[in-house]
PDB file of N, CA and C in Angstrom:
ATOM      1  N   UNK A   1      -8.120  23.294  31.190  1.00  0.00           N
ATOM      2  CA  UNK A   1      -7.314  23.850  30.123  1.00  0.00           C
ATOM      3  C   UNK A   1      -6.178  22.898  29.744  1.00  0.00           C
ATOM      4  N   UNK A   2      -5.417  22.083  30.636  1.00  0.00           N
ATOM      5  CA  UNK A   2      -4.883  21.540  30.524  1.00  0.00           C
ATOM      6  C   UNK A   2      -4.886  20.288  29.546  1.00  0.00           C
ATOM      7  N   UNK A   3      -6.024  19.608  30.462  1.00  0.00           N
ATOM      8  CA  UNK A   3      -6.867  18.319  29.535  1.00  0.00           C
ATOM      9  C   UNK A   3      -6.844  18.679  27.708  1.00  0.00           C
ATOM     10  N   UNK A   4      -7.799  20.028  27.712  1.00  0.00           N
ATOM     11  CA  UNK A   4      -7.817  20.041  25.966  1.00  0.00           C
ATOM     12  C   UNK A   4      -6.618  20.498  25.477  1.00  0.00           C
ATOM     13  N   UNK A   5      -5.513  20.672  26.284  1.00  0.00           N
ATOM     14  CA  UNK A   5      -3.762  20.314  25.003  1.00  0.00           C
ATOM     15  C   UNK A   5      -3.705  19.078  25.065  1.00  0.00           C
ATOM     16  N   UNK A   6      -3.945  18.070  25.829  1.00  0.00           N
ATOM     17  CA  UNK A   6      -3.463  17.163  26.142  1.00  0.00           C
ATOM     18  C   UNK A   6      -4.184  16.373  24.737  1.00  0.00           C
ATOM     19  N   UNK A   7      -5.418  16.614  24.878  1.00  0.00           N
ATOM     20  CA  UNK A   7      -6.146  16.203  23.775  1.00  0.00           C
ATOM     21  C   UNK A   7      -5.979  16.811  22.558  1.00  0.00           C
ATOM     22  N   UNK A   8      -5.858  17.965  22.391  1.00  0.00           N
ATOM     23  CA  UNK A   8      -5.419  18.307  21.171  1.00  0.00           C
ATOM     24  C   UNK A   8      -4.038  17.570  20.802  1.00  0.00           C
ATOM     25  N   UNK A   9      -3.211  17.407  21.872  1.00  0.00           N
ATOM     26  CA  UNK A   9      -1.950  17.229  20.863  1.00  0.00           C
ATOM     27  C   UNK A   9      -1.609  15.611  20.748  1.00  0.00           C
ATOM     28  N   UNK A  10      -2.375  14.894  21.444  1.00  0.00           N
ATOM     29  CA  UNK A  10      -2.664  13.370  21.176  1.00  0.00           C
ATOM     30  C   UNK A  10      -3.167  13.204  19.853  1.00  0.00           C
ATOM     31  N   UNK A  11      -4.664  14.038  19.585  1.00  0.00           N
ATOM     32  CA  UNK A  11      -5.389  14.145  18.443  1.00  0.00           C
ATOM     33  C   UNK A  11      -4.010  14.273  17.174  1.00  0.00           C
ATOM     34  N   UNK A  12      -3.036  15.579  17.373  1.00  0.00           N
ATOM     35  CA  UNK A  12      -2.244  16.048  16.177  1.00  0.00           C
ATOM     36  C   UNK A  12      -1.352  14.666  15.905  1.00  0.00           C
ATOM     37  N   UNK A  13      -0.761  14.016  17.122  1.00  0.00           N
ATOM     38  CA  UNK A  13       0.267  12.876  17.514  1.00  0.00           C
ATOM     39  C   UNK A  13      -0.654  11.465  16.439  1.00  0.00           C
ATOM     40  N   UNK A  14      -1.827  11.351  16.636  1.00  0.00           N
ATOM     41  CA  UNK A  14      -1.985  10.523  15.827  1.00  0.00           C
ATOM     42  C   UNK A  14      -2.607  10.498  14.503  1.00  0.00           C
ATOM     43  N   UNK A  15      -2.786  11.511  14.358  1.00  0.00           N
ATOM     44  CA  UNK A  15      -3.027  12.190  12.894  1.00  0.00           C
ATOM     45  C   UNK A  15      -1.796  12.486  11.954  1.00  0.00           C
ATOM     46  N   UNK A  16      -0.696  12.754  12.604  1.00  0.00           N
ATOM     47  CA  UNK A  16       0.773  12.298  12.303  1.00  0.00           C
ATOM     48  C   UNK A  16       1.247  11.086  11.782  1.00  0.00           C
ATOM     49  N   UNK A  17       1.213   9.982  12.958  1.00  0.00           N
ATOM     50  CA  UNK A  17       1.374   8.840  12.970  1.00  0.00           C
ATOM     51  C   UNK A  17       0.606   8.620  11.273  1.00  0.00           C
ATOM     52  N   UNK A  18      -0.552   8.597  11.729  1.00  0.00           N
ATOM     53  CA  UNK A  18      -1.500   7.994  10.511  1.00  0.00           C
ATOM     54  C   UNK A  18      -0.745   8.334   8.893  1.00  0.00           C
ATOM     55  N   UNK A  19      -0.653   9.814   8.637  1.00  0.00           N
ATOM     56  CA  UNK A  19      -0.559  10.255   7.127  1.00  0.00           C
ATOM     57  C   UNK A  19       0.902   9.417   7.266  1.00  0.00           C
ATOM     58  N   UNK A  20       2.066   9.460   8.352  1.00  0.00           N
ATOM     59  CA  UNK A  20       3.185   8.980   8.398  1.00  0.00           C
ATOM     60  C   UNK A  20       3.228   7.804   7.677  1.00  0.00           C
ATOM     61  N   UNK A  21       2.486   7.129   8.154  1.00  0.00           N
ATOM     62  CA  UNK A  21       2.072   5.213   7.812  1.00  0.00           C
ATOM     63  C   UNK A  21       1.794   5.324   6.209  1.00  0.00           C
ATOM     64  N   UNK A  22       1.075   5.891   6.041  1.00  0.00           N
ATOM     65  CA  UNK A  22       0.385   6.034   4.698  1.00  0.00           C
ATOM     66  C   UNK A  22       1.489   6.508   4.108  1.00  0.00           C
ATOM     67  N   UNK A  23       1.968   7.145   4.206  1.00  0.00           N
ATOM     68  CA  UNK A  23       3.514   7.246   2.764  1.00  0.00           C
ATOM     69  C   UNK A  23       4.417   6.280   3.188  1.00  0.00           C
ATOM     70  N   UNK A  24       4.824   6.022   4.362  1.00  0.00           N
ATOM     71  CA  UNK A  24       5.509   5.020   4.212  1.00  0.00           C
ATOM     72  C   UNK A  24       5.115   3.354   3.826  1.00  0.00           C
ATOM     73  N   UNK A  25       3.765   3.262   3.785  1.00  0.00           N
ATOM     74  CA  UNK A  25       3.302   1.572   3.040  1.00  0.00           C
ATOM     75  C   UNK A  25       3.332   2.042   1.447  1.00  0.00           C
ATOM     76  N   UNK A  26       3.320   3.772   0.996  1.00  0.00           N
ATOM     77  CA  UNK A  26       2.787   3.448  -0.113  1.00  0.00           C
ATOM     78  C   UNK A  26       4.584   3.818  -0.817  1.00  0.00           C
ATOM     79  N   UNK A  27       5.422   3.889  -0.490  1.00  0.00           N
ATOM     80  CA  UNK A  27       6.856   3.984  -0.749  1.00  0.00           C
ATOM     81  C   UNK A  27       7.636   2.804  -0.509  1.00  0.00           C
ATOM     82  N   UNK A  28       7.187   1.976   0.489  1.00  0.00           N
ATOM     83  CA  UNK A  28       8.093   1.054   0.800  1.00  0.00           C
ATOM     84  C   UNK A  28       7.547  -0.296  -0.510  1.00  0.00           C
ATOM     85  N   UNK A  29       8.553  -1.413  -0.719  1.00  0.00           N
ATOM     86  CA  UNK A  29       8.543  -2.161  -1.469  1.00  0.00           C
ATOM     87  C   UNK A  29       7.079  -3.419  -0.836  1.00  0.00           C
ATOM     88  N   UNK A  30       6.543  -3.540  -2.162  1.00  0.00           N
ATOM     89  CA  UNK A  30       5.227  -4.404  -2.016  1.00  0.00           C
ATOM     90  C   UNK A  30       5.213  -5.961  -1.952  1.00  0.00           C
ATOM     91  N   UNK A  31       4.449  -6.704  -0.867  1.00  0.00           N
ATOM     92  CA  UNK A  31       4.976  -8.319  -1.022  1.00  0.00           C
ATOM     93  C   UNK A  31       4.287  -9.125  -1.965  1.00  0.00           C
ATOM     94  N   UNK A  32       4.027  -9.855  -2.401  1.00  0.00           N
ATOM     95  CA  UNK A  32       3.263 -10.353  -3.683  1.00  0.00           C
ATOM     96  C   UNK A  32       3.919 -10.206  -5.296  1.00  0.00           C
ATOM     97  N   UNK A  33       3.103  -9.604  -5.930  1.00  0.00           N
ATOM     98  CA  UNK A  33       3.200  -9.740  -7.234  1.00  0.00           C
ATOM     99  C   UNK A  33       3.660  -8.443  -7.653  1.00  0.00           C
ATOM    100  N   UNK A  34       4.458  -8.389  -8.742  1.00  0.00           N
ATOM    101  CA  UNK A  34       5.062  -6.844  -8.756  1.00  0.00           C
ATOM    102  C   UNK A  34       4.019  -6.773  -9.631  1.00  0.00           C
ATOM    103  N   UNK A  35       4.147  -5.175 -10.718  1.00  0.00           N
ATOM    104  CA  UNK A  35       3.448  -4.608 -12.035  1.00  0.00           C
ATOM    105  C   UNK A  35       3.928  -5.464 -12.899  1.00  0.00           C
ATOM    106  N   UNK A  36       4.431  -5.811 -13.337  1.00  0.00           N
ATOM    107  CA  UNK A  36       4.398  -6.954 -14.787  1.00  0.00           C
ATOM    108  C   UNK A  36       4.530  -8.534 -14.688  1.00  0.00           C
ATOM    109  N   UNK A  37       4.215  -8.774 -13.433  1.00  0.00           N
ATOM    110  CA  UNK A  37       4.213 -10.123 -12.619  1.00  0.00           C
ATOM    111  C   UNK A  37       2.947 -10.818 -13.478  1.00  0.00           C
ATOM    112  N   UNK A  38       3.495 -12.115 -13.870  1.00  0.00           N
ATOM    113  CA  UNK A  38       1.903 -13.016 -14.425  1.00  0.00           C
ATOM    114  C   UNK A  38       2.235 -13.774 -14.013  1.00  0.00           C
ATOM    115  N   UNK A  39       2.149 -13.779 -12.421  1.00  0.00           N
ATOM    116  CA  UNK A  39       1.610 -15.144 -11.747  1.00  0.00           C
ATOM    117  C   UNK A  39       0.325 -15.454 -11.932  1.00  0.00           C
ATOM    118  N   UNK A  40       0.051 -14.445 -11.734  1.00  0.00           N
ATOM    119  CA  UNK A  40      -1.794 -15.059 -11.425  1.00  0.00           C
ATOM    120  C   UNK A  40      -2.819 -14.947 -13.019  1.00  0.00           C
ATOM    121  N   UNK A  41      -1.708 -15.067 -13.929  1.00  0.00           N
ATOM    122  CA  UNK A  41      -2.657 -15.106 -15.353  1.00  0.00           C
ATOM    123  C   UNK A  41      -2.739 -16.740 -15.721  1.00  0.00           C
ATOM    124  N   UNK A  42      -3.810 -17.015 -16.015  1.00  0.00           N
ATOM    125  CA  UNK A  42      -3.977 -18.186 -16.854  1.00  0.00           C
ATOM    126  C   UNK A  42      -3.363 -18.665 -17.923  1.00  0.00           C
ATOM    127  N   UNK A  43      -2.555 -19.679 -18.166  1.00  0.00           N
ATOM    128  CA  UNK A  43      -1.669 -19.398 -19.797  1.00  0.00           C
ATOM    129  C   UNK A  43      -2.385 -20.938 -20.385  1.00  0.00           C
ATOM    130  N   UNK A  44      -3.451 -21.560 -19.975  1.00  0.00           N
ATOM    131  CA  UNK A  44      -3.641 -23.213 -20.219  1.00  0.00           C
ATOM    132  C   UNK A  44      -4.493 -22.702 -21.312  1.00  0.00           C
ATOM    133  N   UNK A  45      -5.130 -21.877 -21.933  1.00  0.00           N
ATOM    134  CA  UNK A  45      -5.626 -21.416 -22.945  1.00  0.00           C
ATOM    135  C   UNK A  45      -5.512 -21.203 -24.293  1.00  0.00           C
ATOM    136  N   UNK A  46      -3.911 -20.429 -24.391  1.00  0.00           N
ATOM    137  CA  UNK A  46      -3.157 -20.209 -25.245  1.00  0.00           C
ATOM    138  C   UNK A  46      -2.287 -21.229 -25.770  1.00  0.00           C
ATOM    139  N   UNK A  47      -3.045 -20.795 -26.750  1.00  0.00           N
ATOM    140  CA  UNK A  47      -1.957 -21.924 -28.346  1.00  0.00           C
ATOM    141  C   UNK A  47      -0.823 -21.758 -28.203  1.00  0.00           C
ATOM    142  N   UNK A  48       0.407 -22.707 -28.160  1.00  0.00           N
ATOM    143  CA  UNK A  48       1.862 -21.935 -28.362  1.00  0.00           C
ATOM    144  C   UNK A  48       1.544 -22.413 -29.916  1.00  0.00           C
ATOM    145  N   UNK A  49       2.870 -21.228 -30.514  1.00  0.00           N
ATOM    146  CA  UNK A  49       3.069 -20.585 -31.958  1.00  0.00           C
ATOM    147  C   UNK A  49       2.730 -20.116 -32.536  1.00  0.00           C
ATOM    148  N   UNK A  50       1.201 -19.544 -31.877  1.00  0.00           N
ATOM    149  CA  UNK A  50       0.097 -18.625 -32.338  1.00  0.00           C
ATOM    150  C   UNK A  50       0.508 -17.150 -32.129  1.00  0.00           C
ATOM    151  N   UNK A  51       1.320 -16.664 -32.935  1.00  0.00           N
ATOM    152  CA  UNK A  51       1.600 -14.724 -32.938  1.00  0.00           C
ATOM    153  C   UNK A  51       0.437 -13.772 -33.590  1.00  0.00           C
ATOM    154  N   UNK A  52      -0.015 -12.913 -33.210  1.00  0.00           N
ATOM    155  CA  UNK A  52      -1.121 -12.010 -33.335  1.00  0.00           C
ATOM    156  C   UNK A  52      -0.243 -10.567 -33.975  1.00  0.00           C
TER     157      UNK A  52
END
């Protein structure tokens, strides 16, 4: 009887942990390229003085 709390509440302990992680990577600030970042766009293409 003992054993399955032990296991149950390891099981809850890292099922915790887990969703925990997961809001905190998806809240905390991102390393790379932000949303309007054009690093990684090609610009050797484009005409300068060409407005659309």
């Amino acid at each position: 009887m003992i054993l399955q709390t032990v296991i149950i509440v390891l099981l809850f302990a890292a099922a915790v942990f887990y969703v925990g992680r997961m809001i905190y990577r998806s809240m905390s600030a991102k390393k790379g390229c932000g949303s309007d970042c054009k690093c990684g766009v090609d610009f050797s293409n484009i005409e300068p003085g060409k407005n659309r």
